[in-house]
PDB file of N, CA and C in Angstrom:
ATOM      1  N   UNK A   1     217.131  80.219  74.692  1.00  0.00           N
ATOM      2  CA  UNK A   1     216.491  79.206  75.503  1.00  0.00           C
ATOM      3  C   UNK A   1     216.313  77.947  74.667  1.00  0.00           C
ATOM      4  N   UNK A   2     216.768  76.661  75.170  1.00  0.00           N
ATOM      5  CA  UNK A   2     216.617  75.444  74.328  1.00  0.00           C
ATOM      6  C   UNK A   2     215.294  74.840  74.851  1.00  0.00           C
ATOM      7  N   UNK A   3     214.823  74.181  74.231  1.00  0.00           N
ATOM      8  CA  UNK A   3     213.509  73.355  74.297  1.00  0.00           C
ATOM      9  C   UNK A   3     214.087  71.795  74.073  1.00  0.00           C
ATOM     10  N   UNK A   4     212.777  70.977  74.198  1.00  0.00           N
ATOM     11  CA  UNK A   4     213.102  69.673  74.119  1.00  0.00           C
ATOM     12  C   UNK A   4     213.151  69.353  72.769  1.00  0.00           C
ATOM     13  N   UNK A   5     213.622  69.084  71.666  1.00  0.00           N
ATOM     14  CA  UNK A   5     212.863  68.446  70.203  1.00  0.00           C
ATOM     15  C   UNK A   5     213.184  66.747  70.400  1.00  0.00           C
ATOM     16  N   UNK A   6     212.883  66.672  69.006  1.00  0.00           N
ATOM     17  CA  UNK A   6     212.202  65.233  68.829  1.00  0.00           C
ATOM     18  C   UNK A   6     213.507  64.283  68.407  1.00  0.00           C
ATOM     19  N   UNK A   7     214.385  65.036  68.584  1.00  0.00           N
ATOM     20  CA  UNK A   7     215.974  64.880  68.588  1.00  0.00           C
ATOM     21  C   UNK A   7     216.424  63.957  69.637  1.00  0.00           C
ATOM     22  N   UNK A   8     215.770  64.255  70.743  1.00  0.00           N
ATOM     23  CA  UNK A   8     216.165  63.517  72.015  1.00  0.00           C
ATOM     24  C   UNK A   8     215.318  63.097  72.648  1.00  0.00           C
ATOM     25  N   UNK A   9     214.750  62.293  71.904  1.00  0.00           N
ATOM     26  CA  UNK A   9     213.542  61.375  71.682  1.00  0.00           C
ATOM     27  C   UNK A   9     213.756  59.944  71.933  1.00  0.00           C
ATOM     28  N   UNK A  10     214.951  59.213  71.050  1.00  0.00           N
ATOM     29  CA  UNK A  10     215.468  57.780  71.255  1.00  0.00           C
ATOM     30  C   UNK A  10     216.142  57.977  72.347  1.00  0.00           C
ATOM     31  N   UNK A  11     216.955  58.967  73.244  1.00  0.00           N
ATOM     32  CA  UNK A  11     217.570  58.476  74.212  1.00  0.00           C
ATOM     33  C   UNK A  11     217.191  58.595  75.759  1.00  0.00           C
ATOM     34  N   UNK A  12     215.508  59.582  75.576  1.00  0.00           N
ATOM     35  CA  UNK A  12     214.694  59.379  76.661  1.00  0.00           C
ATOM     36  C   UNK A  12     214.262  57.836  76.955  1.00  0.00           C
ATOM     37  N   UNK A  13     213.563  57.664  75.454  1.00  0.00           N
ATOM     38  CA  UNK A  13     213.024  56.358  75.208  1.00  0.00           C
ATOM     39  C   UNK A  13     214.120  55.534  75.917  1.00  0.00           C
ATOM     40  N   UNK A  14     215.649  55.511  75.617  1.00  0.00           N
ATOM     41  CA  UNK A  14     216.019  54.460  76.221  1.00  0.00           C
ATOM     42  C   UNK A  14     216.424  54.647  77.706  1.00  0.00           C
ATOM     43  N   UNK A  15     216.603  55.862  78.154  1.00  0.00           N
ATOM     44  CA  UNK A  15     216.612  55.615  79.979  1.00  0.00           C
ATOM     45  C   UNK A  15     215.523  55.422  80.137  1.00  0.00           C
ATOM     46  N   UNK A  16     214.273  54.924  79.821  1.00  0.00           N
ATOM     47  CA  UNK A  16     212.840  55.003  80.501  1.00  0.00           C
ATOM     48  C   UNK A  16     212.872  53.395  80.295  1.00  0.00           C
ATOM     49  N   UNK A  17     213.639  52.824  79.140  1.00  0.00           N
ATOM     50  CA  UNK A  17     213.582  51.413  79.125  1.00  0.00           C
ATOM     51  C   UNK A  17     214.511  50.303  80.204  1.00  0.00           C
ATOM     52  N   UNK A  18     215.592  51.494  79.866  1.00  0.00           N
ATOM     53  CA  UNK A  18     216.433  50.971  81.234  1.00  0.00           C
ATOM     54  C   UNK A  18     216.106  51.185  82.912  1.00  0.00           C
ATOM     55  N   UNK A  19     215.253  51.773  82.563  1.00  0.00           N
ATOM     56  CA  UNK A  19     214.550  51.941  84.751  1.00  0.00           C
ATOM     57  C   UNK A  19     213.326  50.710  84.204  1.00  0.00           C
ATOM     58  N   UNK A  20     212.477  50.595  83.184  1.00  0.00           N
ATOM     59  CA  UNK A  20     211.798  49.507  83.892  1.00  0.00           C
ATOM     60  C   UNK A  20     212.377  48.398  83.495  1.00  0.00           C
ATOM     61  N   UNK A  21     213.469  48.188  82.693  1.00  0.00           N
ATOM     62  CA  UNK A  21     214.488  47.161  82.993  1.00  0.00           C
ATOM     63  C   UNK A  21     215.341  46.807  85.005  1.00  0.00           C
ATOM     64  N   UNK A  22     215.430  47.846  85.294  1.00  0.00           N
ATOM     65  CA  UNK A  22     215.582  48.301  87.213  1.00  0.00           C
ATOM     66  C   UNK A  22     214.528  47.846  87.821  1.00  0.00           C
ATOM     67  N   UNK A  23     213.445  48.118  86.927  1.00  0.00           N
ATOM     68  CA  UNK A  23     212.275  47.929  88.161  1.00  0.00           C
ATOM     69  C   UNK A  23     211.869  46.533  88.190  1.00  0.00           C
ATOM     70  N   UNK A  24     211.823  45.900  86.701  1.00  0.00           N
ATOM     71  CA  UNK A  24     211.078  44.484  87.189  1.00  0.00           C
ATOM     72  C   UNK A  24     212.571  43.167  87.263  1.00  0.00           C
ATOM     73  N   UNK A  25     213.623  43.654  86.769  1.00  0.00           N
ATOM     74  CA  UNK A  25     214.761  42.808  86.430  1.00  0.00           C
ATOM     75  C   UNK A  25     215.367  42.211  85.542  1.00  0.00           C
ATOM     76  N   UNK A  26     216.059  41.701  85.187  1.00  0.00           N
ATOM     77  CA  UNK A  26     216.156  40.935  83.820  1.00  0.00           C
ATOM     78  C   UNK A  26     215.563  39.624  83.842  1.00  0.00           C
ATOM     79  N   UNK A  27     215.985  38.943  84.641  1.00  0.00           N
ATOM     80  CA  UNK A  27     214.627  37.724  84.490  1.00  0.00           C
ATOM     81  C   UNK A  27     213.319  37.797  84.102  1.00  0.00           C
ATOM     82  N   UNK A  28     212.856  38.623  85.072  1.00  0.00           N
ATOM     83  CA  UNK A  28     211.185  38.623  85.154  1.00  0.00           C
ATOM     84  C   UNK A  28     211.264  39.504  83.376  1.00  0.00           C
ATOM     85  N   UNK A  29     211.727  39.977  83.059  1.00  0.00           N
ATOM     86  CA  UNK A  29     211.844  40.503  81.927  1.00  0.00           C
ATOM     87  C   UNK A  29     211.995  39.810  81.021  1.00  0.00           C
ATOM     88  N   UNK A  30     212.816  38.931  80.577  1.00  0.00           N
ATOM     89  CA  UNK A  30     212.820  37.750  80.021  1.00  0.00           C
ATOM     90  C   UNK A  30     211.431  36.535  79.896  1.00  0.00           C
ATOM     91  N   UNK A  31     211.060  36.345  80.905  1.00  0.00           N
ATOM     92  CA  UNK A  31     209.877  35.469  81.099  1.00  0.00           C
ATOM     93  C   UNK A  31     208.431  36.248  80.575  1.00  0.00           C
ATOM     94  N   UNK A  32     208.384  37.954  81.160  1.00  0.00           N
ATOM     95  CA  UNK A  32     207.509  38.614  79.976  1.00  0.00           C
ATOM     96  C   UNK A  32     207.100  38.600  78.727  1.00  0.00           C
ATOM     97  N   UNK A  33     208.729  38.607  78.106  1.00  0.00           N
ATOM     98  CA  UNK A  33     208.639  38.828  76.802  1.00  0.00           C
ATOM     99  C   UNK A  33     208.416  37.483  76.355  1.00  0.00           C
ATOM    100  N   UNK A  34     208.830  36.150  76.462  1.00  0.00           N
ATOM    101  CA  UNK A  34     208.332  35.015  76.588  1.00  0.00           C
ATOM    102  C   UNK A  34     207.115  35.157  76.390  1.00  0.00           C
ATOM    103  N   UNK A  35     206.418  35.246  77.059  1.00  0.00           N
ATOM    104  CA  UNK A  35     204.664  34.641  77.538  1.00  0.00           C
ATOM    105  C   UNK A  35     204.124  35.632  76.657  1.00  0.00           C
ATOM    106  N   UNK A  36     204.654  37.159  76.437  1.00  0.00           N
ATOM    107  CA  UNK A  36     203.827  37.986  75.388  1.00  0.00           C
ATOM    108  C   UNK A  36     204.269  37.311  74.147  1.00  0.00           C
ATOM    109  N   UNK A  37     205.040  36.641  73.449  1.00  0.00           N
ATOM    110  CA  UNK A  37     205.382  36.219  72.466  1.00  0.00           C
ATOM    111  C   UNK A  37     204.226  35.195  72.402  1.00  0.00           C
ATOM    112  N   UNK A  38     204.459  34.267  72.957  1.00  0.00           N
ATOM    113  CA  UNK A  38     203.461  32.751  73.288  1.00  0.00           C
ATOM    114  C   UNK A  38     202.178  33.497  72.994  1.00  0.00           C
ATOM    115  N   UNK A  39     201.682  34.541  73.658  1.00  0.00           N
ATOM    116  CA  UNK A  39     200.575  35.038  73.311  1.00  0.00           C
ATOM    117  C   UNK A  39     199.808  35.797  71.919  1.00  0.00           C
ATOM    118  N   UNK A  40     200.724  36.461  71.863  1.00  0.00           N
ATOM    119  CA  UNK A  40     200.889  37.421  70.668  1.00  0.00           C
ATOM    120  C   UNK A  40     201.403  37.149  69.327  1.00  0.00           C
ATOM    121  N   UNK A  41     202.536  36.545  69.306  1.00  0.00           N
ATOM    122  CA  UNK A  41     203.143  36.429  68.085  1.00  0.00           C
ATOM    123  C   UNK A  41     203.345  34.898  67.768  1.00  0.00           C
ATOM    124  N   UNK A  42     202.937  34.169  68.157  1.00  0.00           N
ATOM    125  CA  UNK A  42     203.468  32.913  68.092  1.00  0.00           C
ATOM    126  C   UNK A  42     201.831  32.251  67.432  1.00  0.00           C
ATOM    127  N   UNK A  43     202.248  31.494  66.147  1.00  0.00           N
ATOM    128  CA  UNK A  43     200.997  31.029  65.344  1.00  0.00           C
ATOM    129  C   UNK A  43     200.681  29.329  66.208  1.00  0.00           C
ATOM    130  N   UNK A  44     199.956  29.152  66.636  1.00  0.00           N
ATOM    131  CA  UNK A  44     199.972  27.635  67.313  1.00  0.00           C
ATOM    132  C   UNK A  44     199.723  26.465  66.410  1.00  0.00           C
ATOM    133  N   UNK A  45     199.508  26.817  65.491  1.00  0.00           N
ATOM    134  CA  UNK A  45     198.619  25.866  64.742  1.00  0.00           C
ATOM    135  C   UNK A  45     199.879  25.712  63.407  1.00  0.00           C
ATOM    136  N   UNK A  46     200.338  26.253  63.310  1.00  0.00           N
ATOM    137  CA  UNK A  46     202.051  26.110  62.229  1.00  0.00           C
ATOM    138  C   UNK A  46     203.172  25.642  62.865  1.00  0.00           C
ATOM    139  N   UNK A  47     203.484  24.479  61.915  1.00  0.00           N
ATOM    140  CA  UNK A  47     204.746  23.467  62.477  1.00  0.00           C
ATOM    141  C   UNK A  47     205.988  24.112  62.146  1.00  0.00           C
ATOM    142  N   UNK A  48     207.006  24.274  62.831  1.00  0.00           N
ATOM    143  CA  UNK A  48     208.119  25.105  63.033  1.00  0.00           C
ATOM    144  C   UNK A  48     209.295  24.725  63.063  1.00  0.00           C
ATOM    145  N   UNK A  49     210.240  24.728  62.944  1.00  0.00           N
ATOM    146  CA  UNK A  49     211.835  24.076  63.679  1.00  0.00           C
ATOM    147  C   UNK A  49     212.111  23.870  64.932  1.00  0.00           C
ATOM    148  N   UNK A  50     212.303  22.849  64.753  1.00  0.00           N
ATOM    149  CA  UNK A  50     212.597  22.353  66.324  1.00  0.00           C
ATOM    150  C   UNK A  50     213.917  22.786  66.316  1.00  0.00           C
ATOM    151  N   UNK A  51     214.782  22.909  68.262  1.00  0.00           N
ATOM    152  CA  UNK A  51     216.088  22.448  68.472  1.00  0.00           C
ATOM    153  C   UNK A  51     216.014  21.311  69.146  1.00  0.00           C
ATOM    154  N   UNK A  52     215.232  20.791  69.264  1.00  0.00           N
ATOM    155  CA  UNK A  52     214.979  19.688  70.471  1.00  0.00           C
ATOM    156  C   UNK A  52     215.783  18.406  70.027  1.00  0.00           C
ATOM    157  N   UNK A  53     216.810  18.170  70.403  1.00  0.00           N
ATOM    158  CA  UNK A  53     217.761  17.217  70.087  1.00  0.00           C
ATOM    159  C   UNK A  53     216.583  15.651  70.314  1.00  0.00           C
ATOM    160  N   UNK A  54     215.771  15.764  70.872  1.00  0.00           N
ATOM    161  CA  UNK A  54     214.809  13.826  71.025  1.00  0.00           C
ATOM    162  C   UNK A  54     213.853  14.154  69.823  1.00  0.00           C
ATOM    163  N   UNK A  55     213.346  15.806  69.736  1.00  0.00           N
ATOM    164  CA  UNK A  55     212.844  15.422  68.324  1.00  0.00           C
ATOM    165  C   UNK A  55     213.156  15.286  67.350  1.00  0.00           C
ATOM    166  N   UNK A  56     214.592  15.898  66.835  1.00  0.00           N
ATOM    167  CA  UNK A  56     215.464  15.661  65.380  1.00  0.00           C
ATOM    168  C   UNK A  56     215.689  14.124  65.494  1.00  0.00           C
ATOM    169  N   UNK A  57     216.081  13.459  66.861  1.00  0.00           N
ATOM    170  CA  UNK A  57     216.763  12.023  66.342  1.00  0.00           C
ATOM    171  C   UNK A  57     215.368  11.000  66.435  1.00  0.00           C
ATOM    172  N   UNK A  58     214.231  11.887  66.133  1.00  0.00           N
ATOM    173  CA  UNK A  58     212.985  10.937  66.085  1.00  0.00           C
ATOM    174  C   UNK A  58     211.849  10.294  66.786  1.00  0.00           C
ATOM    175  N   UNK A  59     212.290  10.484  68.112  1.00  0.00           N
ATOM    176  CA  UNK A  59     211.366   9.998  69.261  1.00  0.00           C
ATOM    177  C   UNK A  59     210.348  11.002  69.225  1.00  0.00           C
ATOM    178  N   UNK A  60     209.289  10.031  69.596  1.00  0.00           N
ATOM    179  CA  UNK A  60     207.719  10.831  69.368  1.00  0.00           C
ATOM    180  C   UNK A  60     207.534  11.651  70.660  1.00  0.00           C
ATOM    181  N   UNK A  61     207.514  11.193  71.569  1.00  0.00           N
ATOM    182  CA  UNK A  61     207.190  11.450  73.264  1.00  0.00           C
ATOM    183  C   UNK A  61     208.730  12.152  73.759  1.00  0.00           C
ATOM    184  N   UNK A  62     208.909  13.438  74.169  1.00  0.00           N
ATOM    185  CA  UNK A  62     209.701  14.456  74.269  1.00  0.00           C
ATOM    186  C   UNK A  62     208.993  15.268  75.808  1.00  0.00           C
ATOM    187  N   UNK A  63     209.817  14.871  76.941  1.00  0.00           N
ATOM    188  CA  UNK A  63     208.856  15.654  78.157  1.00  0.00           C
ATOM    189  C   UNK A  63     208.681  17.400  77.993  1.00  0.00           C
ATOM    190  N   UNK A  64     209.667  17.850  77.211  1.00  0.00           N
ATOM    191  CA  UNK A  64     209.541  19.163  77.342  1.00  0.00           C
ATOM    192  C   UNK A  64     208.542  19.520  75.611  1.00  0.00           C
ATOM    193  N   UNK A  65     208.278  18.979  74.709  1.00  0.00           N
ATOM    194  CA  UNK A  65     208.139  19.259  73.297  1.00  0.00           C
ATOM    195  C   UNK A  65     206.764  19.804  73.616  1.00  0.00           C
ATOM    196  N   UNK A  66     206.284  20.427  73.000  1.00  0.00           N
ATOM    197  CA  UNK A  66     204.364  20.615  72.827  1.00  0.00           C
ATOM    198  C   UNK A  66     204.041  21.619  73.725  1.00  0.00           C
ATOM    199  N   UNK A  67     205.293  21.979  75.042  1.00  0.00           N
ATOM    200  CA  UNK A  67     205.020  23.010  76.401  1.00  0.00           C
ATOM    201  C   UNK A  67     204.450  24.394  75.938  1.00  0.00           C
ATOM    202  N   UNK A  68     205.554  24.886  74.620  1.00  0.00           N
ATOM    203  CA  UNK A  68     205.292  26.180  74.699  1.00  0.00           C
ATOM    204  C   UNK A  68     204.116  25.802  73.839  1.00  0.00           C
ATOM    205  N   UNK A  69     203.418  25.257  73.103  1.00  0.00           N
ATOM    206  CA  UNK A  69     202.693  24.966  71.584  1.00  0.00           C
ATOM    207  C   UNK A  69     201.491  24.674  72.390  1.00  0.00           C
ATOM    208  N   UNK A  70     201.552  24.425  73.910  1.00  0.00           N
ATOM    209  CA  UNK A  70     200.595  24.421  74.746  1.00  0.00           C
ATOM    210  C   UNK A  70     200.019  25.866  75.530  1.00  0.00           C
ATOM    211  N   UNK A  71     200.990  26.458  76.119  1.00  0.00           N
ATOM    212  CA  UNK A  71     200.928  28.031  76.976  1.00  0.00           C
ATOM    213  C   UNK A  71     200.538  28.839  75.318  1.00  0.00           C
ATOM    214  N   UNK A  72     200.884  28.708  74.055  1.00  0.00           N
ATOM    215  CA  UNK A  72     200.478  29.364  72.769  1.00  0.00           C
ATOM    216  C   UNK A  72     198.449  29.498  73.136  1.00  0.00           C
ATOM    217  N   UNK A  73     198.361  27.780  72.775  1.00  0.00           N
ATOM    218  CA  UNK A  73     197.230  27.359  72.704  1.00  0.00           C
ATOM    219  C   UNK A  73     196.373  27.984  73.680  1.00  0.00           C
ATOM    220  N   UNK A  74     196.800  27.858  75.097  1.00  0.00           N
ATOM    221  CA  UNK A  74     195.834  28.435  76.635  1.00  0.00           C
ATOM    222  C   UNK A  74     195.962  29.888  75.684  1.00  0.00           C
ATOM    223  N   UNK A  75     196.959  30.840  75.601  1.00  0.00           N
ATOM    224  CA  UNK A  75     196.815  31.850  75.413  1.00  0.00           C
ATOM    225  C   UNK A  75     195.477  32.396  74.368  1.00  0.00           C
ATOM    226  N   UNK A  76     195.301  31.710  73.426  1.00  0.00           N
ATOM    227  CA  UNK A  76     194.958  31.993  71.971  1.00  0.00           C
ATOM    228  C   UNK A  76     193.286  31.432  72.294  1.00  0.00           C
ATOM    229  N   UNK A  77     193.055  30.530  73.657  1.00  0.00           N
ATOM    230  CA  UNK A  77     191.631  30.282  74.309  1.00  0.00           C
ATOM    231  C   UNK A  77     191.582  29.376  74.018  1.00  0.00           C
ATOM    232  N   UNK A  78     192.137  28.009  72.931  1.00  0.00           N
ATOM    233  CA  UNK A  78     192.032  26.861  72.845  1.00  0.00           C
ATOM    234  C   UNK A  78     192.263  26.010  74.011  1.00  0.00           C
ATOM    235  N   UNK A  79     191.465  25.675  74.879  1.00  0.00           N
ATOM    236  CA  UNK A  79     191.634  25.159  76.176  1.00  0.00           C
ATOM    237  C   UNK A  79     192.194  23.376  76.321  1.00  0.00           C
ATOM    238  N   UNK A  80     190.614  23.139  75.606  1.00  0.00           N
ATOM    239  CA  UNK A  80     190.872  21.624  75.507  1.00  0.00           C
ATOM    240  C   UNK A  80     192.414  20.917  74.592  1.00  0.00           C
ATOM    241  N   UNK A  81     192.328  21.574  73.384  1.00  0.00           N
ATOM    242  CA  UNK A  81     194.054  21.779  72.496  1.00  0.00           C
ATOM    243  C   UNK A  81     195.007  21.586  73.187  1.00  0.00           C
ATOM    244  N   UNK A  82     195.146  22.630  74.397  1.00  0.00           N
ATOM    245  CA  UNK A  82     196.436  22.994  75.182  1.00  0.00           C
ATOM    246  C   UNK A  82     196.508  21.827  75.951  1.00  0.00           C
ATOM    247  N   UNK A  83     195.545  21.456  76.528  1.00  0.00           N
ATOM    248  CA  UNK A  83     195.610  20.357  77.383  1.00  0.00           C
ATOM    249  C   UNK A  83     196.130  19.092  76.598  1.00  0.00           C
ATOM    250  N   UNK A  84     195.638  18.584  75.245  1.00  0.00           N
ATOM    251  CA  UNK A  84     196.218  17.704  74.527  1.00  0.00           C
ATOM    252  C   UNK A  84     197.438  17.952  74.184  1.00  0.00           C
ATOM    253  N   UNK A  85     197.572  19.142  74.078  1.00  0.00           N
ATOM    254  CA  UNK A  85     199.202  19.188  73.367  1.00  0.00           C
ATOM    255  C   UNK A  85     200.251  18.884  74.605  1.00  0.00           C
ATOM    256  N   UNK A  86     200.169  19.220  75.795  1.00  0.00           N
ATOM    257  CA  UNK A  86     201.074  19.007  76.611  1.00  0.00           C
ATOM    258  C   UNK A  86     200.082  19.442  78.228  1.00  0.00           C
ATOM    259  N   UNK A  87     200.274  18.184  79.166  1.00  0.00           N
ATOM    260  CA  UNK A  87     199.313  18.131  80.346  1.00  0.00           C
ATOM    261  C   UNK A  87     199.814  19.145  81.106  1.00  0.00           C
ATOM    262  N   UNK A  88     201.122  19.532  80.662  1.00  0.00           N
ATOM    263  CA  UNK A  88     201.620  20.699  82.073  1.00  0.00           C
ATOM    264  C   UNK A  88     201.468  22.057  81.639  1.00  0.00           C
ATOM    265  N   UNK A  89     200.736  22.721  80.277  1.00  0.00           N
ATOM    266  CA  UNK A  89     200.945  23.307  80.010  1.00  0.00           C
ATOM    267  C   UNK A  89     200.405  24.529  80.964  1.00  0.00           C
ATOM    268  N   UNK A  90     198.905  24.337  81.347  1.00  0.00           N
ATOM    269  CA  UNK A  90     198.267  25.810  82.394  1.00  0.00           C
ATOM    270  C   UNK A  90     199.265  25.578  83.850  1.00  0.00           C
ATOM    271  N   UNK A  91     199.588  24.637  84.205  1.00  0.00           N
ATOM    272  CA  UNK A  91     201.187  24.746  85.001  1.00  0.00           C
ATOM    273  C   UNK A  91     202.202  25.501  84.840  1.00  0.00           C
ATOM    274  N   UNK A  92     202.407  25.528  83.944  1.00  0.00           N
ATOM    275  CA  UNK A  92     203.822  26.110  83.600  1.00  0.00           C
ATOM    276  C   UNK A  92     203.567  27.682  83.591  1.00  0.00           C
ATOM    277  N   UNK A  93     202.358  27.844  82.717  1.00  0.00           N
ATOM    278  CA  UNK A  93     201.782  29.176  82.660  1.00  0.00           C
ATOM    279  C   UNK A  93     201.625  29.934  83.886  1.00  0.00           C
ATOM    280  N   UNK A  94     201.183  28.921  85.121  1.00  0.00           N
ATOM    281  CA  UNK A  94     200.750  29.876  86.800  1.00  0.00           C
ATOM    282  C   UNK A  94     202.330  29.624  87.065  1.00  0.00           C
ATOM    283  N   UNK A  95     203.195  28.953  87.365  1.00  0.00           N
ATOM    284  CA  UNK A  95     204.504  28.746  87.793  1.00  0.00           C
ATOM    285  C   UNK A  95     205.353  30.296  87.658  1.00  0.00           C
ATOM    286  N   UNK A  96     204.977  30.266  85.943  1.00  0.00           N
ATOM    287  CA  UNK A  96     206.010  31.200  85.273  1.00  0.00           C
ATOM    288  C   UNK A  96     205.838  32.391  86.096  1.00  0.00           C
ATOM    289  N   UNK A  97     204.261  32.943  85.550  1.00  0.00           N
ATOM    290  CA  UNK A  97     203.670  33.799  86.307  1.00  0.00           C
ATOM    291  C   UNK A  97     203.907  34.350  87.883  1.00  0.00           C
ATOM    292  N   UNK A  98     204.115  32.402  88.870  1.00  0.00           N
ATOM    293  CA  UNK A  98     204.418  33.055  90.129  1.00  0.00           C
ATOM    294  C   UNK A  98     206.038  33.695  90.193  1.00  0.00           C
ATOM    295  N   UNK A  99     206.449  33.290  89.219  1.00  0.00           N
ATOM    296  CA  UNK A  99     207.744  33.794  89.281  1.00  0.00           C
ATOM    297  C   UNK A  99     208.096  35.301  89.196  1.00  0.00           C
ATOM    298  N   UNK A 100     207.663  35.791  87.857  1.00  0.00           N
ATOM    299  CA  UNK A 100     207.449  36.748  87.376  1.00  0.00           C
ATOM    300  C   UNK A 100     207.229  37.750  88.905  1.00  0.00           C
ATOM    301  N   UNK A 101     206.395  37.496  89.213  1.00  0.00           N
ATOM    302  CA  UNK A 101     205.548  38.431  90.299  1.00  0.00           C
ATOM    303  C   UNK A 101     206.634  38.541  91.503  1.00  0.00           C
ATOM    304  N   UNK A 102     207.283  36.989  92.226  1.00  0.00           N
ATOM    305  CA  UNK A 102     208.512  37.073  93.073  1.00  0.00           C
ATOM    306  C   UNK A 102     209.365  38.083  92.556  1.00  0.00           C
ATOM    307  N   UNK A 103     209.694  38.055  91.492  1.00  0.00           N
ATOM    308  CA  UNK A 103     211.265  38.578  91.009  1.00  0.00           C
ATOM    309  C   UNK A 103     210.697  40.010  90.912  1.00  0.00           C
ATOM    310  N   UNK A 104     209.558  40.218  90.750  1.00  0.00           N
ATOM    311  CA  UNK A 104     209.403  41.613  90.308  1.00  0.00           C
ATOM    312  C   UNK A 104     209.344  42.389  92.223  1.00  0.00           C
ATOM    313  N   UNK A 105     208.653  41.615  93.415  1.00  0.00           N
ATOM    314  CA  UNK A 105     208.067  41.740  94.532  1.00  0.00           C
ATOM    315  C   UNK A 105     210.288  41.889  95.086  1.00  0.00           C
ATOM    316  N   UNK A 106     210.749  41.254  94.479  1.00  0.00           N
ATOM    317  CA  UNK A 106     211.923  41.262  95.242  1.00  0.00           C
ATOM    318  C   UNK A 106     213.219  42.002  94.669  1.00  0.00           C
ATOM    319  N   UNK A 107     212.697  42.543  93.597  1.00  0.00           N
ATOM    320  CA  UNK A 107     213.570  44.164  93.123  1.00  0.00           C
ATOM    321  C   UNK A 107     213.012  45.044  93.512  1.00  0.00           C
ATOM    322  N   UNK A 108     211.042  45.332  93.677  1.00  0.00           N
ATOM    323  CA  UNK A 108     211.047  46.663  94.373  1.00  0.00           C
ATOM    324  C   UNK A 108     211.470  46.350  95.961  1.00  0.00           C
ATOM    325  N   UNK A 109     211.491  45.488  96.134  1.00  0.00           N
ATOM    326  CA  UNK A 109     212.126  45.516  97.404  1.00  0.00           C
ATOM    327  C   UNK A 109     213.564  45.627  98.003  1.00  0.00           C
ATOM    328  N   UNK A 110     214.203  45.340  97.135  1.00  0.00           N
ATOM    329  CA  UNK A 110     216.051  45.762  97.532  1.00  0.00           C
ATOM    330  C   UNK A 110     215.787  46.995  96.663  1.00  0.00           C
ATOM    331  N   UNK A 111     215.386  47.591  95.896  1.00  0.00           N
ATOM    332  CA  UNK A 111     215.279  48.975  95.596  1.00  0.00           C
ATOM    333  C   UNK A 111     214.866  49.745  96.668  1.00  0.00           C
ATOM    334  N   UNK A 112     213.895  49.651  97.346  1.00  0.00           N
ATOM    335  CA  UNK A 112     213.687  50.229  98.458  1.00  0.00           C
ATOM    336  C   UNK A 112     214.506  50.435  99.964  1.00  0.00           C
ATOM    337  N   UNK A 113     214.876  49.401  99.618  1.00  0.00           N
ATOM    338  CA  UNK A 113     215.880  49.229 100.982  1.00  0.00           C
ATOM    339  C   UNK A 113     217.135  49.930 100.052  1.00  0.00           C
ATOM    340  N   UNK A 114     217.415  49.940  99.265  1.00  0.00           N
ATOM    341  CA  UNK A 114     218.715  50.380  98.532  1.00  0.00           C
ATOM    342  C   UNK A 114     218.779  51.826  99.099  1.00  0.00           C
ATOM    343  N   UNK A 115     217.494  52.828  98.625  1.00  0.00           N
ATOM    344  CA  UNK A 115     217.183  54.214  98.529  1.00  0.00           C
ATOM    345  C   UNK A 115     217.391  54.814  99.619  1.00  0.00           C
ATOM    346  N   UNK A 116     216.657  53.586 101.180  1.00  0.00           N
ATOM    347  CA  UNK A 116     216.630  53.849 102.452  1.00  0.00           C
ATOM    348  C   UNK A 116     217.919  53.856 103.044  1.00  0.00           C
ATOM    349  N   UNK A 117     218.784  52.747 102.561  1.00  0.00           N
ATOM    350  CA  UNK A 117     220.216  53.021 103.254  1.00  0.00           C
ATOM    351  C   UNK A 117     221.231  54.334 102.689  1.00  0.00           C
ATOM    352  N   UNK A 118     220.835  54.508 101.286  1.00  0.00           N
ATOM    353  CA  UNK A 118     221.381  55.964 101.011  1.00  0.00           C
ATOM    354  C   UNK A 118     221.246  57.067 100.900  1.00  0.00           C
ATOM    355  N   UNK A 119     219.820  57.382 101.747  1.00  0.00           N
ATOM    356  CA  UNK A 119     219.487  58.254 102.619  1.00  0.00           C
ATOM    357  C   UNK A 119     219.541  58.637 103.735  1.00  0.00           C
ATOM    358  N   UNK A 120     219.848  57.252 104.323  1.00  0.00           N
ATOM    359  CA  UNK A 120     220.668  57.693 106.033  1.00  0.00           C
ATOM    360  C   UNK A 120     221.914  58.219 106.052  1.00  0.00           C
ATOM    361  N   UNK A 121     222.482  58.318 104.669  1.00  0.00           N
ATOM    362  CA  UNK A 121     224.132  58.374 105.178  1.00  0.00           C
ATOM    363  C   UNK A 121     224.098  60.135 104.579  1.00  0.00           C
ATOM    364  N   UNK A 122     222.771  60.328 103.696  1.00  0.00           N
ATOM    365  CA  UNK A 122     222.857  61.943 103.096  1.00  0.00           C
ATOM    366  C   UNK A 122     222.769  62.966 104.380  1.00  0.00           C
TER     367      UNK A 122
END
């Protein structure tokens, strides 16, 4: 009689990553790991490398620059900060968010309808 060991361990782990990769999507998945980064791992207060092609060639005022260094800031509770660093930043943060929630509201939903049409035909 075989049992489970700890052998087949990484490749549970990864079908369990790949269904809630199914369940919420790759987008909304993407924008997660985003905003947990912004939250979690991202120091707000340490100056970093830019790619921002208007900030390498020098211009001060950049519409997109300070966004994420802002959603960092909301995250981390610096309120008033976030707001200085960039005005759209608690914007961007509910936007993302409503997104997140669509994309996730509209895979369990063609999942469902998926399951239902291939059960009528069993």
């Amino acid at each position: 009689m075989m049992t489970k060991t700890k052998k087949h361990l990484p490749i549970n782990f990864f079908y369990k990553a790949l269904n809630s990769v199914k369940l919420i999507g790759f987008e909304a998945g993407l924008w997660i790991a985003a905003l947990l980064y912004l939250a979690f791992f991202n120091d707000p207060f340490n100056q970093h490398f830019t790619i921002c092609p208007f900030a390498n060639l020098g211009f001060e005022h950049c519409p997109g620059c300070g966004l994420g260094n802002s959603i960092s800031l909301f995250f981390h509770g610096y309120f008033i900060e976030s707001f200085h660093a960039h005005i759209l930043g608690l914007p961007a943060v509910l936007i993302i968010l409503y997104r997140v929630f669509s994309l996730i509201h509209f895979q369990n939903k063609s999942i469902k309808s998926t399951s239902k049409s291939r059960s009528s035909y069993a």
